[in-house]
PDB file of N, CA and C in Angstrom:
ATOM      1  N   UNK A   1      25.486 -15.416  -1.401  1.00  0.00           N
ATOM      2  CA  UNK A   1      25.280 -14.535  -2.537  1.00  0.00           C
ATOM      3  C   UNK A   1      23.841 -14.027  -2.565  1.00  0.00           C
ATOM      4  N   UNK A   2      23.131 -14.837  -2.375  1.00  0.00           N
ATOM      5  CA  UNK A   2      21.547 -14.536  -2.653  1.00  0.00           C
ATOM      6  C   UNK A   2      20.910 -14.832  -1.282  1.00  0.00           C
ATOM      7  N   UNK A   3      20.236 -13.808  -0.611  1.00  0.00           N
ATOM      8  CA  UNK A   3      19.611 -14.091   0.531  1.00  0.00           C
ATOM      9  C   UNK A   3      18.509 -13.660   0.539  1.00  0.00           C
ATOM     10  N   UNK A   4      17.455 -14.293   1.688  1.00  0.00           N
ATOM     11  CA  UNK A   4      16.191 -13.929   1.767  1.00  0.00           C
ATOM     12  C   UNK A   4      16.163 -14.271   3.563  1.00  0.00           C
ATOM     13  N   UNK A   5      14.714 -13.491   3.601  1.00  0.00           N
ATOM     14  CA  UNK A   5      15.041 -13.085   4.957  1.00  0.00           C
ATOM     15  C   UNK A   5      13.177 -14.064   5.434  1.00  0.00           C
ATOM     16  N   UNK A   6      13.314 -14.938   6.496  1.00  0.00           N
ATOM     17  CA  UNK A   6      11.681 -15.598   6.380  1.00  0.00           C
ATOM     18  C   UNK A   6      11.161 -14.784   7.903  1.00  0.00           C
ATOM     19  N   UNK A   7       9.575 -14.794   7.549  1.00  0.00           N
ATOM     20  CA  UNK A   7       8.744 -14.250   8.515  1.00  0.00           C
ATOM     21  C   UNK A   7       7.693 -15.216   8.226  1.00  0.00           C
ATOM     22  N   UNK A   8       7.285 -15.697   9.870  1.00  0.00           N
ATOM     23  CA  UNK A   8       6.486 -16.462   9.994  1.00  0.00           C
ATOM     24  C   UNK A   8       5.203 -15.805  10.337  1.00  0.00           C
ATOM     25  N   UNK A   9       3.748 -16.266   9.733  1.00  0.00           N
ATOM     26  CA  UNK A   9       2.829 -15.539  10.026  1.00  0.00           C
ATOM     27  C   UNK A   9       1.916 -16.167  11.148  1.00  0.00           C
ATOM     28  N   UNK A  10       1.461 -15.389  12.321  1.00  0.00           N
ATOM     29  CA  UNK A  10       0.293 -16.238  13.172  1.00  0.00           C
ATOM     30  C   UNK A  10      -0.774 -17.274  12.487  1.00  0.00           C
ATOM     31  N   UNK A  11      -0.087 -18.455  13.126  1.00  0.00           N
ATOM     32  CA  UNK A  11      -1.959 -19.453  12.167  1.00  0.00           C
ATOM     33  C   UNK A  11      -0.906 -20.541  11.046  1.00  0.00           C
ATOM     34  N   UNK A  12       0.273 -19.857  10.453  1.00  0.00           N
ATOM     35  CA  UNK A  12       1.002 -20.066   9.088  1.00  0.00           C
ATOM     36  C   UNK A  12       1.769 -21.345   9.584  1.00  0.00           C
ATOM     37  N   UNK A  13       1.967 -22.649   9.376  1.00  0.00           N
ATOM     38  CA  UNK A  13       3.102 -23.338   9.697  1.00  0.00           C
ATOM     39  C   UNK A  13       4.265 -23.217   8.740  1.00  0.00           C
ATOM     40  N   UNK A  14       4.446 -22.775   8.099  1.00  0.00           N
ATOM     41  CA  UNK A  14       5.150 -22.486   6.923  1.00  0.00           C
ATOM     42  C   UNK A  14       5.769 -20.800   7.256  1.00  0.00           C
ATOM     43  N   UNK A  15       7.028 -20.306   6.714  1.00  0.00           N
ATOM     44  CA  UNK A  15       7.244 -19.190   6.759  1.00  0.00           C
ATOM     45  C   UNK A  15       7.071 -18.914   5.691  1.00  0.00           C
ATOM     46  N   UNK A  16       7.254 -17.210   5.653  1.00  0.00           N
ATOM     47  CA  UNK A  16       7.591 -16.621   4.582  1.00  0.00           C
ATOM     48  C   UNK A  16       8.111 -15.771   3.996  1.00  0.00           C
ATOM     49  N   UNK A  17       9.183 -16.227   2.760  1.00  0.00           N
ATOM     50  CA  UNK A  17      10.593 -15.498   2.713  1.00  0.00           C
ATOM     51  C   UNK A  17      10.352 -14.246   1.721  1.00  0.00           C
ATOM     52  N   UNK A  18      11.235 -13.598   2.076  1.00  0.00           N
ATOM     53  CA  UNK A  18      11.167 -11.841   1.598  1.00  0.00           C
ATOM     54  C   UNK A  18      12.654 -11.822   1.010  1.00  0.00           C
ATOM     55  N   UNK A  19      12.374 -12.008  -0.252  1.00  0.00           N
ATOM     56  CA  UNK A  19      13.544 -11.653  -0.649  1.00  0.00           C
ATOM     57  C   UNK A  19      14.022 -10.387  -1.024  1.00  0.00           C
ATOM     58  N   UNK A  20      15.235  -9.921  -1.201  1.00  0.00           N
ATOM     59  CA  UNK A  20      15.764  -8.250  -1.384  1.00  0.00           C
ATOM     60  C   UNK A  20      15.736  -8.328  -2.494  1.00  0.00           C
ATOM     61  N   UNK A  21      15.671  -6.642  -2.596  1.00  0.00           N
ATOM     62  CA  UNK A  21      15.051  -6.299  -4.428  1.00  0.00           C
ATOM     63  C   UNK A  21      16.400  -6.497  -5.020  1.00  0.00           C
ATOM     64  N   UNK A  22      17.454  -6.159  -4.372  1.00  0.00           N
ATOM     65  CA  UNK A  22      19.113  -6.991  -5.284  1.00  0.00           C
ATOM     66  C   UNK A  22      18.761  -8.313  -5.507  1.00  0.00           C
ATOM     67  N   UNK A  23      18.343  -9.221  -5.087  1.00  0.00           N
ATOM     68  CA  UNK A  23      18.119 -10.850  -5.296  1.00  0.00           C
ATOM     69  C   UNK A  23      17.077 -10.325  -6.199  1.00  0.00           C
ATOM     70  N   UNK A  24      16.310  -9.849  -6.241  1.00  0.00           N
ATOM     71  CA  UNK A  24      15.262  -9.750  -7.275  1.00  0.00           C
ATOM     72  C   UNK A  24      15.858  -9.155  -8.335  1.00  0.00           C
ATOM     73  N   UNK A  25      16.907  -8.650  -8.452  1.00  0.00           N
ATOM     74  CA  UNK A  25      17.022  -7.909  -9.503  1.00  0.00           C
ATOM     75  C   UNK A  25      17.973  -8.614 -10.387  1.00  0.00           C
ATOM     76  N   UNK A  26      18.834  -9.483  -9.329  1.00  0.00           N
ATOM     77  CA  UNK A  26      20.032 -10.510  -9.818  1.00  0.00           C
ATOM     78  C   UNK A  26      19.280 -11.468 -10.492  1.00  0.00           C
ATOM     79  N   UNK A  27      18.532 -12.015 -10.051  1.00  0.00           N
ATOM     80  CA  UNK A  27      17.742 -13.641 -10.539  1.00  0.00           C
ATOM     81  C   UNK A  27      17.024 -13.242 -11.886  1.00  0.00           C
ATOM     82  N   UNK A  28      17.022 -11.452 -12.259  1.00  0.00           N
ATOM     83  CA  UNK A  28      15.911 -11.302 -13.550  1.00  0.00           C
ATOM     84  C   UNK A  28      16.882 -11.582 -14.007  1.00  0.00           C
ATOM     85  N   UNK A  29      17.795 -10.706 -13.851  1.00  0.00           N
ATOM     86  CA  UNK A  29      19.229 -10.604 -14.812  1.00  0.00           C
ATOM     87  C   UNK A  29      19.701 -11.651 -15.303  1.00  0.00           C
ATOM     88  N   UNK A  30      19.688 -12.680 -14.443  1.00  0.00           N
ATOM     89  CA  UNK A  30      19.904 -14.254 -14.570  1.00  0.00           C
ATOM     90  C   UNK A  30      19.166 -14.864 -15.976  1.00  0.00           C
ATOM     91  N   UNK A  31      18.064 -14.684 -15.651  1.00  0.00           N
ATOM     92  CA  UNK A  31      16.571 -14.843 -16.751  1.00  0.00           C
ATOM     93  C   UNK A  31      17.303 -14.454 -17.718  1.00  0.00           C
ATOM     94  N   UNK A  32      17.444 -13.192 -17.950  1.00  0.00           N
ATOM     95  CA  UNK A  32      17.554 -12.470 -19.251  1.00  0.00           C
ATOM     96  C   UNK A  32      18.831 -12.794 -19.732  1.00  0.00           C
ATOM     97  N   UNK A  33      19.817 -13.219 -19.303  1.00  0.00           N
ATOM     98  CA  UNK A  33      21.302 -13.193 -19.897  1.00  0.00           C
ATOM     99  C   UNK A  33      21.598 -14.505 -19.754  1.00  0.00           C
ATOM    100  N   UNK A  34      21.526 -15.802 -19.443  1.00  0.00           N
ATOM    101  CA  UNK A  34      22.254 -16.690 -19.277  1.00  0.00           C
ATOM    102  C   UNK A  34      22.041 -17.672 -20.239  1.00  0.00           C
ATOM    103  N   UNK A  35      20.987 -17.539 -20.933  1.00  0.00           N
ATOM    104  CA  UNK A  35      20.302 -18.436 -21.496  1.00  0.00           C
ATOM    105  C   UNK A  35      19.415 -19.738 -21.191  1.00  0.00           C
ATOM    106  N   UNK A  36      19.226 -19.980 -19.704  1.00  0.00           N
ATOM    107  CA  UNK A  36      18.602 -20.897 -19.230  1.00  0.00           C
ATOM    108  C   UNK A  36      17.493 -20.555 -19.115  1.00  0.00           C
ATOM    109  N   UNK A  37      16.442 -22.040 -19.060  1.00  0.00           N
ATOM    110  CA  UNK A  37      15.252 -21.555 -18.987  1.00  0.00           C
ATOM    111  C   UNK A  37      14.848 -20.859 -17.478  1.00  0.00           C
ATOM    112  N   UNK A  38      13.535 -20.357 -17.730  1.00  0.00           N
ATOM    113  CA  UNK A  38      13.020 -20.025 -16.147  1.00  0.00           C
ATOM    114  C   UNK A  38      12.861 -20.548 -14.784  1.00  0.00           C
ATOM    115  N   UNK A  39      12.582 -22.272 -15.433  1.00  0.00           N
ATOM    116  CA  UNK A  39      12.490 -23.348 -14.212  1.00  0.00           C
ATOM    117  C   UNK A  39      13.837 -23.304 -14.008  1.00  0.00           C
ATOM    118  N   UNK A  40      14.753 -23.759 -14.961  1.00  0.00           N
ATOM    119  CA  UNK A  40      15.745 -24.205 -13.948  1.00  0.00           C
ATOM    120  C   UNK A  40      16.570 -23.203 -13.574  1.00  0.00           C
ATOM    121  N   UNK A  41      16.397 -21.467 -13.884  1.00  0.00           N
ATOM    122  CA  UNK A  41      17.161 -20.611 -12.792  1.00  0.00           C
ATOM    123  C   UNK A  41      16.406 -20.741 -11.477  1.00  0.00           C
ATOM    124  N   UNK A  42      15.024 -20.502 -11.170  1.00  0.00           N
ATOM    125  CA  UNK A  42      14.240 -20.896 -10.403  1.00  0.00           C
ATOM    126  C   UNK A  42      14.486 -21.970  -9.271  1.00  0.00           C
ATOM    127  N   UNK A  43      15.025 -23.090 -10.086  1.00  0.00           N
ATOM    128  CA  UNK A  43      15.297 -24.339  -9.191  1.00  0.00           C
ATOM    129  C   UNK A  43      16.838 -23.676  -7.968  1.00  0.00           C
ATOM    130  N   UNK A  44      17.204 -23.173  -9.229  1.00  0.00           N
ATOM    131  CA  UNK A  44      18.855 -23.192  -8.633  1.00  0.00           C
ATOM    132  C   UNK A  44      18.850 -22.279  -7.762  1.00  0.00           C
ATOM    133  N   UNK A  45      17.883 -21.283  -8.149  1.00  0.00           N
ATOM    134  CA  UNK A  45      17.613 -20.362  -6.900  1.00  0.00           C
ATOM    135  C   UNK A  45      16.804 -20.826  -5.651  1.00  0.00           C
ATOM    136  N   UNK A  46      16.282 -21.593  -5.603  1.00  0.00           N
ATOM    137  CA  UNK A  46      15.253 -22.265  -4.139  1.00  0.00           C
ATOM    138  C   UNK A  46      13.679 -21.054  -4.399  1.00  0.00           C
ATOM    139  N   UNK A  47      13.861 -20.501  -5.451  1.00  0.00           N
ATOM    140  CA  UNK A  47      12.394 -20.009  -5.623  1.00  0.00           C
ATOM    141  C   UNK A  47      11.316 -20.523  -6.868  1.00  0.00           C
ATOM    142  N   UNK A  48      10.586 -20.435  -6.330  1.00  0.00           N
ATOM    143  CA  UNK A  48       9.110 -20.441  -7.788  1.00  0.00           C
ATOM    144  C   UNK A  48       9.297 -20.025  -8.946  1.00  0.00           C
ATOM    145  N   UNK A  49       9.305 -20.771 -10.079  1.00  0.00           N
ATOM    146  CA  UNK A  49       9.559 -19.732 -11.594  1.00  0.00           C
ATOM    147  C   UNK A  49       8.090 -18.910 -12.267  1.00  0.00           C
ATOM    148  N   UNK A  50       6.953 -19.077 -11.001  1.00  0.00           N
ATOM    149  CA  UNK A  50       6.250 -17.941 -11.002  1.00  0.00           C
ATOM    150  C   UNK A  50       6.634 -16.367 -10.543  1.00  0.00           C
ATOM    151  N   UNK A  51       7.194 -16.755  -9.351  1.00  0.00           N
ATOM    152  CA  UNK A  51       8.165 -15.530  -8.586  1.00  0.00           C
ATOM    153  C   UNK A  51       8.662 -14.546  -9.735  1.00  0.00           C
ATOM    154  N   UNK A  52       9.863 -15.672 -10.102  1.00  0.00           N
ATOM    155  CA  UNK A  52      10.857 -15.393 -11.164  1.00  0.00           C
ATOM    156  C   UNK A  52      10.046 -14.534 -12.418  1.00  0.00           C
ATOM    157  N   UNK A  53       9.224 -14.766 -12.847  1.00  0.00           N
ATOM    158  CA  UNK A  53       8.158 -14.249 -13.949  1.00  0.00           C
ATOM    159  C   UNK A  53       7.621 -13.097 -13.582  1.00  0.00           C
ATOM    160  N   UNK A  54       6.866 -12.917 -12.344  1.00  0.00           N
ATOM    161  CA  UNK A  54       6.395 -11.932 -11.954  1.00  0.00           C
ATOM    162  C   UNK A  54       7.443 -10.921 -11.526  1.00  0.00           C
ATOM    163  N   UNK A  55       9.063 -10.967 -10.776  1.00  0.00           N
ATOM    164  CA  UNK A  55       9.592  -9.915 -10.740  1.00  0.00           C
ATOM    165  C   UNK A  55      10.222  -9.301 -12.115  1.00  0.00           C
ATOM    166  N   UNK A  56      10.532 -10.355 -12.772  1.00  0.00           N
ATOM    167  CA  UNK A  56      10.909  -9.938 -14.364  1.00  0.00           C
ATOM    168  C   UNK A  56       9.941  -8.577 -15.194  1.00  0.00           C
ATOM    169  N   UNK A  57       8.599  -9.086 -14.723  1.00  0.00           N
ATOM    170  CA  UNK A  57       7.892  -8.266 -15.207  1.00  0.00           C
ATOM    171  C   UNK A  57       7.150  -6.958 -14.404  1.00  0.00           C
ATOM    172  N   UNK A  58       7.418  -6.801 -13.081  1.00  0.00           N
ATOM    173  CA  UNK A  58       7.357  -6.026 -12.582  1.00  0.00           C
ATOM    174  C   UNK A  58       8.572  -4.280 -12.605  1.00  0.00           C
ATOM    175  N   UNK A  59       9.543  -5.343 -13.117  1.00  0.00           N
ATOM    176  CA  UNK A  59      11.185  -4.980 -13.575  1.00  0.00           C
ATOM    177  C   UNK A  59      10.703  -4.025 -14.759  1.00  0.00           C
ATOM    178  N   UNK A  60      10.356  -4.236 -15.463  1.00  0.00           N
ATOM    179  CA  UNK A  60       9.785  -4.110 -17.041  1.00  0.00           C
ATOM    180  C   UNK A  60       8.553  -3.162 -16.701  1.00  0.00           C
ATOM    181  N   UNK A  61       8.008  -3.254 -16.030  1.00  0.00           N
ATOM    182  CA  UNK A  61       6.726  -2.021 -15.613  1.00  0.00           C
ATOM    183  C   UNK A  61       7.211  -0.674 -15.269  1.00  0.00           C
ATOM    184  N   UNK A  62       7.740  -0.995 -13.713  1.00  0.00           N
ATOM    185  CA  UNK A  62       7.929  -0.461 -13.301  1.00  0.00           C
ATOM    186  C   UNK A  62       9.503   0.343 -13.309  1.00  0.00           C
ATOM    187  N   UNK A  63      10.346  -0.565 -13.890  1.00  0.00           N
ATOM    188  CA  UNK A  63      11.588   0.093 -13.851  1.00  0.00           C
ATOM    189  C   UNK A  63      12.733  -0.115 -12.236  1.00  0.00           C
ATOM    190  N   UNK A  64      13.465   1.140 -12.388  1.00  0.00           N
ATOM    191  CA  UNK A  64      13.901   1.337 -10.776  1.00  0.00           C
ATOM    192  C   UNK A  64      12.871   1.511 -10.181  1.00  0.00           C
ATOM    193  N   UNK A  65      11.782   1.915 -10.072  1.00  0.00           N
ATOM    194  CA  UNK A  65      10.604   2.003  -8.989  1.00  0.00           C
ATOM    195  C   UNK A  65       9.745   0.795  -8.467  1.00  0.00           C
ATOM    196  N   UNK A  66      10.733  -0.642  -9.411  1.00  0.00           N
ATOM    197  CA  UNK A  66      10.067  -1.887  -8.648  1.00  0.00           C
ATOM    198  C   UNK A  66      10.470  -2.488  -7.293  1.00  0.00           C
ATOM    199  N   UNK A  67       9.912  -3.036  -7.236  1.00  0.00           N
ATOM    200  CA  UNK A  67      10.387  -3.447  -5.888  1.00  0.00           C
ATOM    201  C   UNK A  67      11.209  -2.409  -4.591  1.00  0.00           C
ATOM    202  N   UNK A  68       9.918  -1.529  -4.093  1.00  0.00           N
ATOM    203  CA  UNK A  68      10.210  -0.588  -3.175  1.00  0.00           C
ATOM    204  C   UNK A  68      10.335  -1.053  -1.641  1.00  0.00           C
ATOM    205  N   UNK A  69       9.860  -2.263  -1.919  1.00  0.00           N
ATOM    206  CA  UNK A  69      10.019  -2.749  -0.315  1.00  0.00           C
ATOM    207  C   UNK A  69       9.127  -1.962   0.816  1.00  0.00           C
ATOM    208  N   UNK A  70       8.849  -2.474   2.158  1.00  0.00           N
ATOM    209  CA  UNK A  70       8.316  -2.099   2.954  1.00  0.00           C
ATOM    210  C   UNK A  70       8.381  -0.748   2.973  1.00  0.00           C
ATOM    211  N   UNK A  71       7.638   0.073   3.279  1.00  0.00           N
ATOM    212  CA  UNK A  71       8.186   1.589   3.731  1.00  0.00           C
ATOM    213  C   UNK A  71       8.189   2.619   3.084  1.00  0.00           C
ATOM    214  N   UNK A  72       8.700   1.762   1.666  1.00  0.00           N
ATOM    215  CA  UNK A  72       9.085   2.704   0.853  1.00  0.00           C
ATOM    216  C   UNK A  72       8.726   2.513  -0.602  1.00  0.00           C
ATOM    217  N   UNK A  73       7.344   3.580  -0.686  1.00  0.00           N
ATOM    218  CA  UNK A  73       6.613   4.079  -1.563  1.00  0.00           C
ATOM    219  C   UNK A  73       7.054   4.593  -2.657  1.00  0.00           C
ATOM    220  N   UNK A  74       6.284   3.798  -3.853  1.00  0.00           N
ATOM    221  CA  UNK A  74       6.285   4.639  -4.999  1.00  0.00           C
ATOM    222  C   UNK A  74       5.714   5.904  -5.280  1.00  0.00           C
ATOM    223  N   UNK A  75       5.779   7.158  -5.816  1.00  0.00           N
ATOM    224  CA  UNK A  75       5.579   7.981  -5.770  1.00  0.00           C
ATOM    225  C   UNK A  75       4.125   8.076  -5.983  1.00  0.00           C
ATOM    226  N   UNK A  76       3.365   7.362  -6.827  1.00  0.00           N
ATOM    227  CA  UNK A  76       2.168   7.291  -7.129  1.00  0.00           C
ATOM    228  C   UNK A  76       1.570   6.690  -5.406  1.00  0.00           C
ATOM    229  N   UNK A  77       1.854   6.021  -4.769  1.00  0.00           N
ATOM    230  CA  UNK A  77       1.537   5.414  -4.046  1.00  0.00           C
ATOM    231  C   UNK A  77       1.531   6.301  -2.954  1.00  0.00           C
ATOM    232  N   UNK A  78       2.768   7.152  -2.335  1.00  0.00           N
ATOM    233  CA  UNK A  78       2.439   7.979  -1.689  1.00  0.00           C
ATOM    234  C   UNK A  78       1.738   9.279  -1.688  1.00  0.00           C
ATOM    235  N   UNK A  79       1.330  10.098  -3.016  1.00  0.00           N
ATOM    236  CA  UNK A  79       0.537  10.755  -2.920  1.00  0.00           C
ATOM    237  C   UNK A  79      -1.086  10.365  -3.045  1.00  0.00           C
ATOM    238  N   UNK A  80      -1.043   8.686  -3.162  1.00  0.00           N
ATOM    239  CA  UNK A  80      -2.435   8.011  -2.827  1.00  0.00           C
ATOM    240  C   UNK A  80      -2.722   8.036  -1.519  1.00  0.00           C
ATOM    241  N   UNK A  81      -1.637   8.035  -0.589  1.00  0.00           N
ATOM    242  CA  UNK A  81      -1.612   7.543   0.574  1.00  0.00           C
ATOM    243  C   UNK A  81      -1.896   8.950   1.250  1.00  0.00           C
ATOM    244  N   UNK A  82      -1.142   9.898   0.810  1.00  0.00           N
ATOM    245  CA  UNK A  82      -1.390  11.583   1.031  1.00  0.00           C
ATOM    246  C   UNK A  82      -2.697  11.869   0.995  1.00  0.00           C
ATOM    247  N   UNK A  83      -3.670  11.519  -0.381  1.00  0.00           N
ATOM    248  CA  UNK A  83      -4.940  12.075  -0.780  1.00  0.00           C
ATOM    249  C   UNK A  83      -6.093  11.320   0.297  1.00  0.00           C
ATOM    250  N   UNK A  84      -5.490  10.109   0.385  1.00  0.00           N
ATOM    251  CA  UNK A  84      -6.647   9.442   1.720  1.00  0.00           C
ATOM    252  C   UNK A  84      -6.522  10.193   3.038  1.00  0.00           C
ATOM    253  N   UNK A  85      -5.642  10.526   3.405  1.00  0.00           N
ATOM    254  CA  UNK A  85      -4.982  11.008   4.442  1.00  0.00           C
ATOM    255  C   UNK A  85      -6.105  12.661   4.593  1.00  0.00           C
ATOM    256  N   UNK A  86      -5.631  13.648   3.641  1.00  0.00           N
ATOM    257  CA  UNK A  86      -6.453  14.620   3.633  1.00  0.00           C
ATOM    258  C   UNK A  86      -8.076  14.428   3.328  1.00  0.00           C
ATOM    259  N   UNK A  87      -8.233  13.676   2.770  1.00  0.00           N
ATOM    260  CA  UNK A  87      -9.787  13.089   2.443  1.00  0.00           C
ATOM    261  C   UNK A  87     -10.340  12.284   3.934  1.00  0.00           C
ATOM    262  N   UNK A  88      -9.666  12.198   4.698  1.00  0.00           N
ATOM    263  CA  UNK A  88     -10.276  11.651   6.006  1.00  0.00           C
ATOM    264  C   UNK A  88     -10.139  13.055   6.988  1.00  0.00           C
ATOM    265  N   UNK A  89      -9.373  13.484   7.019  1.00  0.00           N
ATOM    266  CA  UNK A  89      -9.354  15.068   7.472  1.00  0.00           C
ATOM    267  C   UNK A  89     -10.625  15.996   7.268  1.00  0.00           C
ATOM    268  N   UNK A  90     -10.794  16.025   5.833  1.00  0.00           N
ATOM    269  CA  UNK A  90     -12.118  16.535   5.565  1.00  0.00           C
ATOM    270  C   UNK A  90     -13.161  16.063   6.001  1.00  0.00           C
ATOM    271  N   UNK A  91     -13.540  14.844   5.829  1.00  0.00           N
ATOM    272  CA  UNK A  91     -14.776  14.375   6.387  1.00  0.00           C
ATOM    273  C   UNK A  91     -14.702  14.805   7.745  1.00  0.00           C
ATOM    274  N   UNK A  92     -14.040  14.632   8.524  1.00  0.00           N
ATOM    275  CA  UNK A  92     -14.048  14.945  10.229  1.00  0.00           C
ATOM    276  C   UNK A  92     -13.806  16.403  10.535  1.00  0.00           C
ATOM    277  N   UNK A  93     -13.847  16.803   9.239  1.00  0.00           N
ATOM    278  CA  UNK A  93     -14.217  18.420   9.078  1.00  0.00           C
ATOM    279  C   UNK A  93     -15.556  18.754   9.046  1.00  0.00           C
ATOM    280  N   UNK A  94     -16.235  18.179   8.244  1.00  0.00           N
ATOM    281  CA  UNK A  94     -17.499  18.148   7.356  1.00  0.00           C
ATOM    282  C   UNK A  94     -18.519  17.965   8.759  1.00  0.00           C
ATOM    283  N   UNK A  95     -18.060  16.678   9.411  1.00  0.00           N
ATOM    284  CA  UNK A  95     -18.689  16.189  10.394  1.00  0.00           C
ATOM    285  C   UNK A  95     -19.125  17.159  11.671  1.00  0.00           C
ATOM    286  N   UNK A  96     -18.162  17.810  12.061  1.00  0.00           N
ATOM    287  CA  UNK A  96     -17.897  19.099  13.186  1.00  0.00           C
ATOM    288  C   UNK A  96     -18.566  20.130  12.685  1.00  0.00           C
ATOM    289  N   UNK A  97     -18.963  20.630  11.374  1.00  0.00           N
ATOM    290  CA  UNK A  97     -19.051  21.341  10.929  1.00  0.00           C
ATOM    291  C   UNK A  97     -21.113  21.261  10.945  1.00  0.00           C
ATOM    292  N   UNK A  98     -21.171  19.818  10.244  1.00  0.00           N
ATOM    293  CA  UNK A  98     -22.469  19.692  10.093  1.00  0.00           C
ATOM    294  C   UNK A  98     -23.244  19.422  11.404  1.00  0.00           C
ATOM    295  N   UNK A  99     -22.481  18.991  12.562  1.00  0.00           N
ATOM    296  CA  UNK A  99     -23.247  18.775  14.155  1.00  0.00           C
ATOM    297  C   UNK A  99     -22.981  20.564  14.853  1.00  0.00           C
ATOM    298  N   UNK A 100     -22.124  21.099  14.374  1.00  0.00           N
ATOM    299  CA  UNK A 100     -22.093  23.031  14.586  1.00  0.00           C
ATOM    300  C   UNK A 100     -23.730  23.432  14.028  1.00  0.00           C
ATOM    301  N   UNK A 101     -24.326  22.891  13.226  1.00  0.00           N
ATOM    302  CA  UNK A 101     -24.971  23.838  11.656  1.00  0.00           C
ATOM    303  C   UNK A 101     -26.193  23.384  12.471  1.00  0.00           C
ATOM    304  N   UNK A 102     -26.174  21.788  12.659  1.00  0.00           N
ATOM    305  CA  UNK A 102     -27.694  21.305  13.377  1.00  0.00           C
ATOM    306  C   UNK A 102     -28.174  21.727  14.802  1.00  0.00           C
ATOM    307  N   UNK A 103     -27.138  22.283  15.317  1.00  0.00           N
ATOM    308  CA  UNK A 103     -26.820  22.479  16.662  1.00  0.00           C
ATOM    309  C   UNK A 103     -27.275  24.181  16.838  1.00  0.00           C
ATOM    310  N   UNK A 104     -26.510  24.598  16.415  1.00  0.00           N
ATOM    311  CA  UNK A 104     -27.361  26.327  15.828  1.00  0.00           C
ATOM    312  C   UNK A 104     -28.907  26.065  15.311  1.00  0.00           C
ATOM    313  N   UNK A 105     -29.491  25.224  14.507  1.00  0.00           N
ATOM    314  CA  UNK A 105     -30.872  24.858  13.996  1.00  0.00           C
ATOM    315  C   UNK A 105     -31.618  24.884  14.785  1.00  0.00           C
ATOM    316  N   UNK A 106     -31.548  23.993  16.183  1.00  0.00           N
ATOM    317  CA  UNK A 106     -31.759  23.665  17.168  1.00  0.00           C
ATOM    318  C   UNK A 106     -32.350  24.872  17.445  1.00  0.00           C
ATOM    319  N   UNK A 107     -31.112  24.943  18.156  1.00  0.00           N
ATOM    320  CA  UNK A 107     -31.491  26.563  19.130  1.00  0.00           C
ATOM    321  C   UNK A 107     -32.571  27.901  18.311  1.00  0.00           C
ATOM    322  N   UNK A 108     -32.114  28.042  17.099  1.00  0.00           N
ATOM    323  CA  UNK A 108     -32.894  28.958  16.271  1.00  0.00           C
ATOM    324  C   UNK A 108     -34.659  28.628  15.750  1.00  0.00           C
ATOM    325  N   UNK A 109     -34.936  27.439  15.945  1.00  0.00           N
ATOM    326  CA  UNK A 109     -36.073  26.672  16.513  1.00  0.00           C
ATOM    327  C   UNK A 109     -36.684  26.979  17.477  1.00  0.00           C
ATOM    328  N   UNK A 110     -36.012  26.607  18.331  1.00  0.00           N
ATOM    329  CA  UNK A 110     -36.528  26.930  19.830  1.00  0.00           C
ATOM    330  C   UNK A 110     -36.494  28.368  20.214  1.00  0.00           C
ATOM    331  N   UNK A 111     -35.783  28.890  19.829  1.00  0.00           N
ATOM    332  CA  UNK A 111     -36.383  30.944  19.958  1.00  0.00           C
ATOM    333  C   UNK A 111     -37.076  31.336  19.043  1.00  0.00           C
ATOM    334  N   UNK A 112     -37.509  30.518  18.112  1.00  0.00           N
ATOM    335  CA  UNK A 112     -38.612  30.937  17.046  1.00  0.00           C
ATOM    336  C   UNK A 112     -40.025  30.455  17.765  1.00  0.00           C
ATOM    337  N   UNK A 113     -40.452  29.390  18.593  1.00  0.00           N
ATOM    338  CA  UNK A 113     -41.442  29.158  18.718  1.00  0.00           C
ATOM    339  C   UNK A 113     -41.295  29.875  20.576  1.00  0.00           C
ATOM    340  N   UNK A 114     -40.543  30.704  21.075  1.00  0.00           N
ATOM    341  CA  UNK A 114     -40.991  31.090  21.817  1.00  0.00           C
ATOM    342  C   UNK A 114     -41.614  32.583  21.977  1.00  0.00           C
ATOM    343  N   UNK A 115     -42.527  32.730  22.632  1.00  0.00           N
ATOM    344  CA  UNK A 115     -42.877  34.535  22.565  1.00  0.00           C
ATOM    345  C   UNK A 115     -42.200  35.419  22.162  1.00  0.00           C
ATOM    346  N   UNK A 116     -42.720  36.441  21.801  1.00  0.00           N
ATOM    347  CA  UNK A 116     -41.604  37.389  21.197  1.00  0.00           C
ATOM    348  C   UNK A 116     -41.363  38.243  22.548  1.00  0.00           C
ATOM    349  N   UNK A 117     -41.979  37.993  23.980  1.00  0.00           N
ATOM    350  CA  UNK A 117     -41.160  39.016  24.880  1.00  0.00           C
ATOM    351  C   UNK A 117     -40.744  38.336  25.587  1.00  0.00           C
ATOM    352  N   UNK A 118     -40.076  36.884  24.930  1.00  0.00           N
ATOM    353  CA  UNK A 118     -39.018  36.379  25.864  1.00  0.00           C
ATOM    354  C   UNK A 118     -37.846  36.019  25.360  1.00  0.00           C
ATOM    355  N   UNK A 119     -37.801  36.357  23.814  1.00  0.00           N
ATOM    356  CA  UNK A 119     -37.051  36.262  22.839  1.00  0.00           C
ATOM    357  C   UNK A 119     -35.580  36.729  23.683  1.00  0.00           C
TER     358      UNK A 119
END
């Protein structure tokens, strides 16, 4: 019924499980309707009743837009991800632009301090 999926990290002896936003969404539901407390849905689930707390209330923030999982961005998130994206573009605009500007300086330097009949 309820699955989670574990990934072990380099260094980690311990894995660590990723549960699906349906299990996340079942276990709030659980919370909210059954009348049991938090620990012991928690227990019965094999997770933390910190977990349990924090998706409840992420549920409650965020709505359907919680728990987007890998990949897949909240809308706020991807046009954050958009604005860095063009904001690194620019700079390596800025950059080409300002070694063009010093680079012309240069040269307009150096035919300024030479004679005018060799200009």
């Amino acid at each position: 019924m309820y699955t989670y999926q574990e990934r072990k990290f380099r260094g980690s002896k311990y894995p660590q499980k990723l549960y699906t936003a349906k299990f996340k969404r079942k276990a709030v539901r659980l919370l909210e309707t059954s009348g049991k407390s938090g620990a012991v849905i928690a227990q019965e689930l094999g997770i933390s009743d910190g977990s349990l707390y924090t998706w409840r209330n992420q549920l409650a923030e965020q709505g359907e837009e919680a728990f987007p999982g890998k990949g897949h961005q909240t809308p706020v998130e991807e046009e954050l991800r958009q604005l860095r994206a063009e904001n690194e573009r620019l700079r390596q605009e800025r950059d080409i632009l300002l070694a063009e500007y010093r680079c012309g300086a240069k040269k307009a330097i150096a035919i300024a301090r030479l004679p005018p009949d060799q200009r």
